[in-house]
Structures are given as C-alpha cells and as structure tokens.
C-alpha atoms as a PDB file:
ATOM      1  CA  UNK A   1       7.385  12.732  13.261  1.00  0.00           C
ATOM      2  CA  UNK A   2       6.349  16.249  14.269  1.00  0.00           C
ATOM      3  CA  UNK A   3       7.625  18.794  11.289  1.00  0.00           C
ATOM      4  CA  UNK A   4       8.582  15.612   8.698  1.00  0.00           C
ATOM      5  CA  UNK A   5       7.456  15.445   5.381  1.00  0.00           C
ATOM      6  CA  UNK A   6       5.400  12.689   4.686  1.00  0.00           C
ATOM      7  CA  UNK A   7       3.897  11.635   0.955  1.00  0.00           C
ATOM      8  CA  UNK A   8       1.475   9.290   0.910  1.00  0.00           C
ATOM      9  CA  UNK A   9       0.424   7.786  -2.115  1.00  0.00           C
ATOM     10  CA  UNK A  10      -3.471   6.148  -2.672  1.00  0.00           C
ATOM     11  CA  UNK A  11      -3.952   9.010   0.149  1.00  0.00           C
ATOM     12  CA  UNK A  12      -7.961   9.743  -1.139  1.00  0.00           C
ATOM     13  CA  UNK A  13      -9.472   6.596   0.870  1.00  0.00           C
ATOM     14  CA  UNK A  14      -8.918   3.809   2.842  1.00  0.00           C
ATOM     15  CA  UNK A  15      -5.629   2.584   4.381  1.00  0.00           C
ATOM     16  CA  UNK A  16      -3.926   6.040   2.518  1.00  0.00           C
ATOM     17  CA  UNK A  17      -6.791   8.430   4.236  1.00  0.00           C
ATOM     18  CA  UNK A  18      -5.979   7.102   7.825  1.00  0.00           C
ATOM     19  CA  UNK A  19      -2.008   7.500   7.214  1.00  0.00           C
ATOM     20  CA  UNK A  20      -2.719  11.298   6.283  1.00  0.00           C
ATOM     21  CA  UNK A  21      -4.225  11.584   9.362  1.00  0.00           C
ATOM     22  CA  UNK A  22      -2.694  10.011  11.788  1.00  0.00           C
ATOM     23  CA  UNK A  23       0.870  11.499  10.663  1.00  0.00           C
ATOM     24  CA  UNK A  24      -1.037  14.746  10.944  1.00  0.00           C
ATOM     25  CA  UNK A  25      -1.942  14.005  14.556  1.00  0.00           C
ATOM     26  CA  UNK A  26       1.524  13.532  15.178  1.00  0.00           C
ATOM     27  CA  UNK A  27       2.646  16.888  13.537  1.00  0.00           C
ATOM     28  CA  UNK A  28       3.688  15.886  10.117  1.00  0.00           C
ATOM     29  CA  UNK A  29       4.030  18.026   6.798  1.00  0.00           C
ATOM     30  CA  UNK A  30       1.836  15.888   4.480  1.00  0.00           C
ATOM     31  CA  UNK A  31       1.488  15.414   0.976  1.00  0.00           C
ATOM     32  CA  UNK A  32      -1.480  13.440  -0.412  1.00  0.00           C
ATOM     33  CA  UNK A  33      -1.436  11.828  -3.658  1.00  0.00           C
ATOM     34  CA  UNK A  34      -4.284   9.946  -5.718  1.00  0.00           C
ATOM     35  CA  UNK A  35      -6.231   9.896  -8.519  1.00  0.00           C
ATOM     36  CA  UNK A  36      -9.335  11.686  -7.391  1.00  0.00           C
ATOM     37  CA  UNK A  37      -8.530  15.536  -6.485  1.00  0.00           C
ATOM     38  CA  UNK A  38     -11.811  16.570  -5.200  1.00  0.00           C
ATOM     39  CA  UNK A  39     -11.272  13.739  -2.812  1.00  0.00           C
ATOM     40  CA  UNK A  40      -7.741  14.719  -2.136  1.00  0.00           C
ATOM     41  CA  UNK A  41      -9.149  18.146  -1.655  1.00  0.00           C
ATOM     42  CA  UNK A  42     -11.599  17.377   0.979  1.00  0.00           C
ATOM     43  CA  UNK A  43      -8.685  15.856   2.455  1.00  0.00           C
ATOM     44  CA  UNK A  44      -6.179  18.540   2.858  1.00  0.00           C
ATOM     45  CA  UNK A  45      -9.093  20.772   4.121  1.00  0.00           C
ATOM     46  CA  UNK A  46     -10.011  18.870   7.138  1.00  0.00           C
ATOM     47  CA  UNK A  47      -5.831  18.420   7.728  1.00  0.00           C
ATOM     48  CA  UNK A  48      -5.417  22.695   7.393  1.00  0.00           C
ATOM     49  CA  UNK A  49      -7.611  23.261   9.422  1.00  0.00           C
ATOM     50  CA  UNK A  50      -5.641  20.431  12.300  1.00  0.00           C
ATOM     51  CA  UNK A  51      -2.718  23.077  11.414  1.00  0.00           C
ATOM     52  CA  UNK A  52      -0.925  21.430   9.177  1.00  0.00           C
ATOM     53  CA  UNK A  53       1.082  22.127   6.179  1.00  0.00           C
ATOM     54  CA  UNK A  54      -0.424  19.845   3.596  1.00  0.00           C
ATOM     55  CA  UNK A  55       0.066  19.682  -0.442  1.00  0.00           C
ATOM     56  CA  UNK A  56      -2.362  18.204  -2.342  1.00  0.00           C
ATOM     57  CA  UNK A  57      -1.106  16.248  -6.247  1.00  0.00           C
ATOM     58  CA  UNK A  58      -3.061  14.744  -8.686  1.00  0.00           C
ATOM     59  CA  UNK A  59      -1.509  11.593  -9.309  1.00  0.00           C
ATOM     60  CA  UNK A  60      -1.746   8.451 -11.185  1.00  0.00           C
ATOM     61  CA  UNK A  61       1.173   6.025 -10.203  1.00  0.00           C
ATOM     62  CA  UNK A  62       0.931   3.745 -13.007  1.00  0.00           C
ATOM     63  CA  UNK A  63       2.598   6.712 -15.136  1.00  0.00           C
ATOM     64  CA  UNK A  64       6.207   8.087 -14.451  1.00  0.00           C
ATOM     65  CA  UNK A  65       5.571  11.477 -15.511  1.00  0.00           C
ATOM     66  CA  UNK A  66       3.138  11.820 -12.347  1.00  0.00           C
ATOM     67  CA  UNK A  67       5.301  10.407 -10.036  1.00  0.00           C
ATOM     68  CA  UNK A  68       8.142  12.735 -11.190  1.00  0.00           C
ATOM     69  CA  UNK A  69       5.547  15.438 -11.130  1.00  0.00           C
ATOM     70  CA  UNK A  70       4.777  14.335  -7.498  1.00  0.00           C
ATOM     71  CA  UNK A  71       8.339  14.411  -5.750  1.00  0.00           C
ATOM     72  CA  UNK A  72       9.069  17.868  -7.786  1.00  0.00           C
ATOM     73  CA  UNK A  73       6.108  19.458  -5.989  1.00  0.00           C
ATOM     74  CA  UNK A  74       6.678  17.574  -2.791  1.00  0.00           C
ATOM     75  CA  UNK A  75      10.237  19.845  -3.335  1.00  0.00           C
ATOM     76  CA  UNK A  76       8.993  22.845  -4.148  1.00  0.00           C
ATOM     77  CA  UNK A  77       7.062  23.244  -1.639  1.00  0.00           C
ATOM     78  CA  UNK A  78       8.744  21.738   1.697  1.00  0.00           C
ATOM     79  CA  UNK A  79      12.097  21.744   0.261  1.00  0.00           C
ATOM     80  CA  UNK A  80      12.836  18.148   1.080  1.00  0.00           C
ATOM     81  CA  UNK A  81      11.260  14.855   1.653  1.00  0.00           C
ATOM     82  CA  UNK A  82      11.392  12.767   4.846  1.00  0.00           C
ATOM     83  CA  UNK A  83       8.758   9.848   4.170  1.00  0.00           C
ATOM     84  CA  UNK A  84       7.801   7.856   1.123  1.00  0.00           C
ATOM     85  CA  UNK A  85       4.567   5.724   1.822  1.00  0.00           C
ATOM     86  CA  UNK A  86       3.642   3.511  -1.167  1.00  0.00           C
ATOM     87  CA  UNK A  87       0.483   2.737  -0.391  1.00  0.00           C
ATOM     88  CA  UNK A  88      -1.221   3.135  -3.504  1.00  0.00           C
ATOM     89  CA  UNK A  89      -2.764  -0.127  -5.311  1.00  0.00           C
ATOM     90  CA  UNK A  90      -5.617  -2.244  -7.016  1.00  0.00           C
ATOM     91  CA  UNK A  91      -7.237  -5.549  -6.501  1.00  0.00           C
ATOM     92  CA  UNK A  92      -8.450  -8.359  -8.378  1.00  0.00           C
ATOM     93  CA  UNK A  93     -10.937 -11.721  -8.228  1.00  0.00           C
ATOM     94  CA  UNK A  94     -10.863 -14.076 -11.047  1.00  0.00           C
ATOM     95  CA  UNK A  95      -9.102 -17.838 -11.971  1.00  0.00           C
ATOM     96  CA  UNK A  96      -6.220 -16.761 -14.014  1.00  0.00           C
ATOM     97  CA  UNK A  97      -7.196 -19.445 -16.395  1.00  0.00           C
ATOM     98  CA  UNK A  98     -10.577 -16.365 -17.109  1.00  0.00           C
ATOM     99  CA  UNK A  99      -8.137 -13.782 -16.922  1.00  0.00           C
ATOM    100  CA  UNK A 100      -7.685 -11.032 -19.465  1.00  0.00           C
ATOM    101  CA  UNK A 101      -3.927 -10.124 -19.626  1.00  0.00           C
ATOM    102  CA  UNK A 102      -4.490  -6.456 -19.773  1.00  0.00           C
ATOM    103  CA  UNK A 103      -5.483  -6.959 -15.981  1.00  0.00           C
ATOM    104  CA  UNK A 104      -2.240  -8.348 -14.898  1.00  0.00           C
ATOM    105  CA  UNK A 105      -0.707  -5.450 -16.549  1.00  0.00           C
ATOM    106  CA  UNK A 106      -2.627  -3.125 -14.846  1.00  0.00           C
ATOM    107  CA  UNK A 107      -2.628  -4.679 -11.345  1.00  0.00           C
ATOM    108  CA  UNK A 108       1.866  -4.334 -12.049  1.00  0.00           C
ATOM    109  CA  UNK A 109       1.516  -0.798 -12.947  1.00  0.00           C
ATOM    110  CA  UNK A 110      -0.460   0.500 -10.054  1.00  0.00           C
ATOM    111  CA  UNK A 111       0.784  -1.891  -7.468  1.00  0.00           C
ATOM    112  CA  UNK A 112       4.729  -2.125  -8.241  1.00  0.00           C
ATOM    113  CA  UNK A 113       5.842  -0.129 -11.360  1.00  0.00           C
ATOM    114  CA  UNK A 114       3.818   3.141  -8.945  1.00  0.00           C
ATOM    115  CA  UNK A 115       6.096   2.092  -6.156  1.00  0.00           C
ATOM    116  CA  UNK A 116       8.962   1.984  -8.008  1.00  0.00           C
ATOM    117  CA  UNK A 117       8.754   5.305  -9.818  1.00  0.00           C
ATOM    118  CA  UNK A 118       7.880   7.395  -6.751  1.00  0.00           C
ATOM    119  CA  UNK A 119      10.689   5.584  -4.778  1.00  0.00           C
ATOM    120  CA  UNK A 120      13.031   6.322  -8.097  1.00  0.00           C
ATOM    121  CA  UNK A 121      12.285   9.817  -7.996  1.00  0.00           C
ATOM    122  CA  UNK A 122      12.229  10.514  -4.104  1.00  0.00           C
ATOM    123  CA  UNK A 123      15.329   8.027  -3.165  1.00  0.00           C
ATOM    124  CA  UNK A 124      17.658  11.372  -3.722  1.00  0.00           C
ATOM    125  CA  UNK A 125      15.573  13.406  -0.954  1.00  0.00           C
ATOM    126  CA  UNK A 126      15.143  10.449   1.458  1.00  0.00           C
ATOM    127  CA  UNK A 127      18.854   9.387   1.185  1.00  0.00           C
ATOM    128  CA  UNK A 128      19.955  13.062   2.578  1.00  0.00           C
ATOM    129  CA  UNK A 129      17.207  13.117   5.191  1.00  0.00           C
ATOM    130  CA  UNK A 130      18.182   9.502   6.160  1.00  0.00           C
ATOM    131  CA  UNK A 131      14.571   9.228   5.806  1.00  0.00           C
ATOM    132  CA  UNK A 132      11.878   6.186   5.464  1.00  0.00           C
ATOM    133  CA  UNK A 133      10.480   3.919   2.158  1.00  0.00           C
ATOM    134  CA  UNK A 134       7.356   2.592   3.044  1.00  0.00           C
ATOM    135  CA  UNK A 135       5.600  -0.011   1.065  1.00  0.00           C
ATOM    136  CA  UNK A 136       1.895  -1.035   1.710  1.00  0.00           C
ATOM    137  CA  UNK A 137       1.654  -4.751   0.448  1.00  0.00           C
ATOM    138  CA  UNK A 138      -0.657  -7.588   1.922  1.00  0.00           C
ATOM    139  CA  UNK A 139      -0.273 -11.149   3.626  1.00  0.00           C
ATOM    140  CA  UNK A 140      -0.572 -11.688  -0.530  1.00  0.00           C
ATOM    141  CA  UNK A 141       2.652 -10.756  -0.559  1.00  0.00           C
ATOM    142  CA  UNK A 142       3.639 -13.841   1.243  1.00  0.00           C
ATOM    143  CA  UNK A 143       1.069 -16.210   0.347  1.00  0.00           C
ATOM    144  CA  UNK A 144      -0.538 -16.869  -3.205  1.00  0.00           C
ATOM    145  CA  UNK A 145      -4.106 -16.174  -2.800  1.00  0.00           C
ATOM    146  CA  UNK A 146      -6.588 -17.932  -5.351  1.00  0.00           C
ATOM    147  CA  UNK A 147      -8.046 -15.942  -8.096  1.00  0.00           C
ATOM    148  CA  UNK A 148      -5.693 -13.117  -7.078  1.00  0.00           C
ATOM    149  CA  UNK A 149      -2.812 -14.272  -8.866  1.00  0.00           C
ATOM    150  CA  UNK A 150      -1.934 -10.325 -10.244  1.00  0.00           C
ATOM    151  CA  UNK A 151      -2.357  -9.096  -7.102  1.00  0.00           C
ATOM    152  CA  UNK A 152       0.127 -11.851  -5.375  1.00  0.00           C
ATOM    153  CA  UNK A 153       2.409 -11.018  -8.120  1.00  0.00           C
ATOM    154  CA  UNK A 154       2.592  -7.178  -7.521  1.00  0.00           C
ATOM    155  CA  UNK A 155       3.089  -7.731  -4.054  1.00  0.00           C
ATOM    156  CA  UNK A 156       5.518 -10.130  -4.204  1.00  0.00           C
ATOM    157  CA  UNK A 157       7.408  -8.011  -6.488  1.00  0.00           C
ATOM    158  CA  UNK A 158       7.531  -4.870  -4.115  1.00  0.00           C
ATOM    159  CA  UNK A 159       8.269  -7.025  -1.407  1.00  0.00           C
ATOM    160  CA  UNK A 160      11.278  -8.312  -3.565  1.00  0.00           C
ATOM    161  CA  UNK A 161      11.840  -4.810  -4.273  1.00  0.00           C
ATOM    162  CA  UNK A 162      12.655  -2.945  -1.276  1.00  0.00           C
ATOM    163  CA  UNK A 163      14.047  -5.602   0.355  1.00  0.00           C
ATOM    164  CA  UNK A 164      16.544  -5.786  -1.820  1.00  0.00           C
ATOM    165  CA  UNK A 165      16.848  -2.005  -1.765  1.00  0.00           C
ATOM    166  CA  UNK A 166      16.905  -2.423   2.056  1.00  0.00           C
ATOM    167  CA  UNK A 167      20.140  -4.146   1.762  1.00  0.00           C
ATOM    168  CA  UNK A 168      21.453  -1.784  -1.136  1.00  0.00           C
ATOM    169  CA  UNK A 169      21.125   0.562   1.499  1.00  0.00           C
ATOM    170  CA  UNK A 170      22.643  -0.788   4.692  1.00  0.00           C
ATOM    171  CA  UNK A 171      25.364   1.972   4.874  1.00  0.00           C
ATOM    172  CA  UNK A 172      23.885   5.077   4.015  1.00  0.00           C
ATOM    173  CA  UNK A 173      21.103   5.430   7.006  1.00  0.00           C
ATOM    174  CA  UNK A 174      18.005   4.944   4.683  1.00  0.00           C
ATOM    175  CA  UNK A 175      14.843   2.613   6.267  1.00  0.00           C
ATOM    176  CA  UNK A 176      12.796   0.469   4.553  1.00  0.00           C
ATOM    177  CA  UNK A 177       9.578  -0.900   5.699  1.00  0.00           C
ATOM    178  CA  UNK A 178       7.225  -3.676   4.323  1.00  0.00           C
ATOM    179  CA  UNK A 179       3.958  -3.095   5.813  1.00  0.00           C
ATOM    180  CA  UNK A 180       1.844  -6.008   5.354  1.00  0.00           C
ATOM    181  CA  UNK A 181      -1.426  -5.597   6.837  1.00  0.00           C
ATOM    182  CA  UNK A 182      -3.962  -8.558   7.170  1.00  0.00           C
ATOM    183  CA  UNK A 183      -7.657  -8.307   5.519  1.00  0.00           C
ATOM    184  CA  UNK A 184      -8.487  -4.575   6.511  1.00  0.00           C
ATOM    185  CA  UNK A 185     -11.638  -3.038   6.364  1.00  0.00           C
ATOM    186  CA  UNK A 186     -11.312  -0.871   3.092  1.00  0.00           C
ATOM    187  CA  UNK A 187     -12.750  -0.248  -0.065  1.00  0.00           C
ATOM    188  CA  UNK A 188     -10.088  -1.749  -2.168  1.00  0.00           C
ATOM    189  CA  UNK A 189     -12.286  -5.228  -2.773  1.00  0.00           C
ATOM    190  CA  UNK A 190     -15.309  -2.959  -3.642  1.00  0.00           C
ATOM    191  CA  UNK A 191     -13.095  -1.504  -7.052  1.00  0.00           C
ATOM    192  CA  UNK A 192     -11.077  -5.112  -7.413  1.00  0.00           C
ATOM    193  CA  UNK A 193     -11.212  -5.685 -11.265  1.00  0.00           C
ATOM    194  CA  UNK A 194     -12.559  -8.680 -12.130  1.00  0.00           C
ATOM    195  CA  UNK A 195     -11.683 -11.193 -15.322  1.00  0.00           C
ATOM    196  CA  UNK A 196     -13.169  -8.317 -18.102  1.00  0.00           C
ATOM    197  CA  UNK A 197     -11.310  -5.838 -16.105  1.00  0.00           C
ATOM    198  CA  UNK A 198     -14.588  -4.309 -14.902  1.00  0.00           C
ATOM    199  CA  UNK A 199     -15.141  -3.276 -11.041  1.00  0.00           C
ATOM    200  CA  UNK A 200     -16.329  -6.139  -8.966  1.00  0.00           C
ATOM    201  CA  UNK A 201     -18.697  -3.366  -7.434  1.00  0.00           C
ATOM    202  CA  UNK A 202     -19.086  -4.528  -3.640  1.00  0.00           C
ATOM    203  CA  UNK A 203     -17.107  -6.263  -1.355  1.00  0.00           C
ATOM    204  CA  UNK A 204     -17.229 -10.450  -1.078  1.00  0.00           C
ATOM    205  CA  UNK A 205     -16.495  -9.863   2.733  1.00  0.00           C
ATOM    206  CA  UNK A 206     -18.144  -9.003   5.999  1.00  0.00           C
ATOM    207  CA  UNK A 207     -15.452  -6.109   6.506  1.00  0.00           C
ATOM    208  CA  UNK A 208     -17.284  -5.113  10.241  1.00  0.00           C
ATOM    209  CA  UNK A 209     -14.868  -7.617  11.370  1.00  0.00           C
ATOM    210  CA  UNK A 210     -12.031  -6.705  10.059  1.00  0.00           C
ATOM    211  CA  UNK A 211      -8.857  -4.192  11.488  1.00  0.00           C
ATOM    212  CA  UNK A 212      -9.796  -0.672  10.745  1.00  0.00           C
ATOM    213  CA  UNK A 213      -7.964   1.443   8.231  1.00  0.00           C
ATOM    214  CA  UNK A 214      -7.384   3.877  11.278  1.00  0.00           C
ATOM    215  CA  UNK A 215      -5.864   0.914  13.792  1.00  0.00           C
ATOM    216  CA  UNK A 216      -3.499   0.007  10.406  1.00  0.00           C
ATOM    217  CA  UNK A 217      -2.241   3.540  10.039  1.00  0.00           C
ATOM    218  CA  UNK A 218      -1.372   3.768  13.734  1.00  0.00           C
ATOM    219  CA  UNK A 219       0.599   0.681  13.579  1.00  0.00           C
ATOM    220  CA  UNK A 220       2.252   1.402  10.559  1.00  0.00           C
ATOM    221  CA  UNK A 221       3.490   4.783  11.568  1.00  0.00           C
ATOM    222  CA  UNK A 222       4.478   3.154  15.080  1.00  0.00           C
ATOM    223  CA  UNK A 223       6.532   0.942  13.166  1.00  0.00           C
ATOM    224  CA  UNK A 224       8.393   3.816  10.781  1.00  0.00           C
ATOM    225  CA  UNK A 225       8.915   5.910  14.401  1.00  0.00           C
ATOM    226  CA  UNK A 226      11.058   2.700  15.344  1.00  0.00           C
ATOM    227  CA  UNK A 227      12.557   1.953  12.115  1.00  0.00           C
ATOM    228  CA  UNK A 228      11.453  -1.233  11.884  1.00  0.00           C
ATOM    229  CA  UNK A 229      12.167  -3.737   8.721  1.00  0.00           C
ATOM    230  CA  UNK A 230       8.917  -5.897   8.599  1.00  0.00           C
ATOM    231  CA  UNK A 231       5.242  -5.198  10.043  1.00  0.00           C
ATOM    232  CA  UNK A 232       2.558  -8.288   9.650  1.00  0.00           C
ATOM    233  CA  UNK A 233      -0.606  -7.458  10.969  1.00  0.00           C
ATOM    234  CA  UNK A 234      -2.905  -9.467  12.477  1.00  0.00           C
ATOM    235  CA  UNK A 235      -2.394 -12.648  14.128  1.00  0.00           C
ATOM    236  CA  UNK A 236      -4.607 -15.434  12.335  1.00  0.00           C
ATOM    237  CA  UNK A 237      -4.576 -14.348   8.700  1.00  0.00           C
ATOM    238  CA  UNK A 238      -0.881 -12.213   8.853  1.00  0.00           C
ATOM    239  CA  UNK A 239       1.531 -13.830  11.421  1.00  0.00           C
ATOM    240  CA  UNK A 240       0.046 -17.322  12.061  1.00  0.00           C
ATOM    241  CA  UNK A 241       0.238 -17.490   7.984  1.00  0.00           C
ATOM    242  CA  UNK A 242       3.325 -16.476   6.928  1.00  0.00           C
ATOM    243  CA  UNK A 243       4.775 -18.542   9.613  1.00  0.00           C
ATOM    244  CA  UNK A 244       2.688 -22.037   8.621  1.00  0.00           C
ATOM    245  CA  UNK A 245       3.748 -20.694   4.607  1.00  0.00           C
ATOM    246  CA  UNK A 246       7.054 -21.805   6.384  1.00  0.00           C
ATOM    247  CA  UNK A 247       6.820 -25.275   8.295  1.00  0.00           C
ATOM    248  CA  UNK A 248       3.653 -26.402   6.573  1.00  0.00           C
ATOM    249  CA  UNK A 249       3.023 -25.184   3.429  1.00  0.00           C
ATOM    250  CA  UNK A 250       0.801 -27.819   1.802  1.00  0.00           C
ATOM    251  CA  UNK A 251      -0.952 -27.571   4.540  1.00  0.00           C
ATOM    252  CA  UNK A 252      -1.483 -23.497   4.377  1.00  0.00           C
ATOM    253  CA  UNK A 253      -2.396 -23.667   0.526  1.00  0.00           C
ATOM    254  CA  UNK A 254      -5.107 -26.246   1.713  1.00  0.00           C
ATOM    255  CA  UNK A 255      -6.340 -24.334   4.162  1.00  0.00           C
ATOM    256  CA  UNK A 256      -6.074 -20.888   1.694  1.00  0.00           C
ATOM    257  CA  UNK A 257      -8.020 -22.503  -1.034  1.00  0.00           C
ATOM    258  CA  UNK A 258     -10.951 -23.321   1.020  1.00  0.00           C
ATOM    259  CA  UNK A 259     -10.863 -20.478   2.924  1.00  0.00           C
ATOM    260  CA  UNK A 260     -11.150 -17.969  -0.171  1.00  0.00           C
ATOM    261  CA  UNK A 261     -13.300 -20.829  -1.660  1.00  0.00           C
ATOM    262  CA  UNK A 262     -15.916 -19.624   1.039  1.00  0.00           C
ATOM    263  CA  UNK A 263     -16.394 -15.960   0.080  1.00  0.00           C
ATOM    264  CA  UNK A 264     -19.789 -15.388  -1.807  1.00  0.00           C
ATOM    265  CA  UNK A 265     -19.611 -16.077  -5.841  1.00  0.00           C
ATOM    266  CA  UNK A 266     -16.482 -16.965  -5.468  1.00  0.00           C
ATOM    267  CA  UNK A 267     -14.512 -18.036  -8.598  1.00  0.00           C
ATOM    268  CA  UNK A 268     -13.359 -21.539  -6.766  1.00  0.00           C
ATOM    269  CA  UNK A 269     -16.616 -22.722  -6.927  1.00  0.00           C
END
C-alpha cells in the first residue's frame, strides 16, 4: 500500500479513524472524509507529522454534491485515486412498528445512497488504477437484527450493491470488498437514532469486550492487500451467524431475537 491513495469516508472516529491510520503505517496517501472538520483536522495532523501526504474534506455523504466535491479534491491533489473505503454510516434502535419514516430515509442516505455516490464519482479513477471499492457493512448485512430494521436495510443494500458491481467488473481488474465486521467497539451505537430520530446518547453494550476499531482496520486492510471478495469478522456473532442464517435459520432468528432482547431498555421488551 506504500504511496496509494486511500479515501476513507466516516474517517473522524471509530472504525474510519483506525483505517487512516493504519494505511498510514503502511505508507499510504490518505484522504479523510467526515462531517466534523476540526475532528478531521486533528486527524491529518497527527498523520503529517507520521510523514504522510494527507488531504483533509468536509463531507456529508448523504448529499452528491459532497461526494463529487470529495473525489475532485482527492484529484487535484494526488492526481489519481487508488482506494475507495465506504465506511461512513449511522445506526438505529427502535420496533419499526414506533418508527418515524424520516429515519429510514436517513439511515439509506448515509449508509447506501453515501456509498453509492462516492463509488459513482471515484469508479473512473479506480478503474485506471485497477484499484479497490471497499464497503464497511455489518453481520446486519446478513442477518435482520430487531429494532434495526433501517440499518439491516442499508446494509443489505450495499452488500447487494457492490456485489453486483463486483461481477460488473470481472474483466476490467477492479476489487471489491464487503467488509463485515462483527459488534466492534465504536461509537456508532452511542449516536444510533432512535424512533423520534433523536441520538440514543450511550451505548446499550459493554463494548470492553468487543474487537477494537484498530484490530478491524488491520484486518480490513490485510484483506484489500490480498484482494479478497468477502471479510466476516469475528467468529460467534460474524462467521458462526451467517453460516447458521444458512442451514438453520429459524433457529438463528430465535436465537437473534433474544439475544438483542437482552441489551438494557431494549425495545423487545
């Protein structure tokens, strides 16, 4: 990875923050993209001064302009574009019975209208590098998770996504990789919207025991290194599940219900 160019969207925290990184340790060009500049800022300062080239861009994926604006910079500046990592996305935690629609709505245009524009606008670039679309979904990606239907939904529908642009691709050298990591310690349940649309404020789950953001970024860019199609992390909640969503499924939506029935003012009460 040493000298690629590497945009990561959702880059100001979490599972985003540790990809910057790590593709900086391994001598990457990188360009961080969120919301929250002063974040991003703080960012690209501690990534400078590793001795990296590193672009900072305002961006809010839920609107195309931005992600135009995004891969235009990402241009300008490097002249080309190696790595696409959609990473960028929102949470929920309500019945959908409770469910305002305008929260559905927003959970599609974060989670898979943002990948889709930034992978519109950068699919040029990445085509003549022979480069890498990366999108960050979730085990809910593969398994509809109680009082998460948006968030299912999004990720079902970027997993549909670049898989199908996976095979739309087969002879012109461009990777895609669906990154599913497990539960991952984060602060994506701390801003999940709730029915209203309002922040659920803190997270509903012990997250000392999850996979760090740090060990998910060093598997997923292990994984676009060997151009792989499909990373599940974790064995118990990420392999073990998708593969009993298989064989057994009324079995696993059993078992899903009362697990996520267990989490603390939880809406399955």
């Amino acid at each position: 990875m040493n000298q690629k160019i590497v945009v990561i969207t959702g880059a100001s925290s979490g599972i985003g923050r540790a990809l910057a990184f790590e593709f900086a340790s391994r001598g990457s060009k990188i360009v961080l993209a969120a919301r929250n500049l002063d974040k991003l800022k703080e960012i690209e300062a501690k990534i400078q001064s590793m001795g990296n080239e590193v672009l900072a861009v305002r961006t809010d994926v839920s609107i195309q302009e931005d992600c135009e604006n995004l891969i235009a910079k990402t241009v300008e500046k490097f002249g080309s574009l190696d790595v696409l990592i959609n990473n960028a996305g929102i949470s929920m935690r309500a019945l959908f019975v409770d469910l305002d629609l305008s929260v559905l709505k927003k959970l599609m245009d974060v989670n898979f209208w943002g990948t889709v524009y930034c992978t519109k606008f950068a699919m040029p670039y990445i085509t003549q590098a022979k480069g890498s679309v990366v999108g960050v979904i979730s085990i809910a990606g593969y398994v509809g998770l109680p009082a998460r239907t948006g968030y299912a939904a999004s990720k079902y529908a970027i997993r549909g996504f670049l898989e199908t642009l996976r095979v739309e691709n087969l002879k012109t050298g461009v990777h895609v990789l669906v990154a599913a990591p497990g539960f991952t310690a984060s602060n994506v349940r701390s801003v999940a919207l709730t029915a209203d649309g309002s922040s659920q404020g803190e997270t509903p789950r012990d997250e000392s025991k999850m996979m760090s953001a740090e060990e998910c970024a060093r598997l997923i860019a292990n994984a676009v290194v060997k151009r792989k199609r499909e990373l599940i992390l974790t064995f118990l909640e990420g392999k073990f599940t998708v593969w009993l969503k298989k064989w057994f499924p009324s079995l696993l939506e059993k078992l899903t219900y009362n697990h996520m029935a267990k989490e603390p003012d939880s809406p399955l009460k």
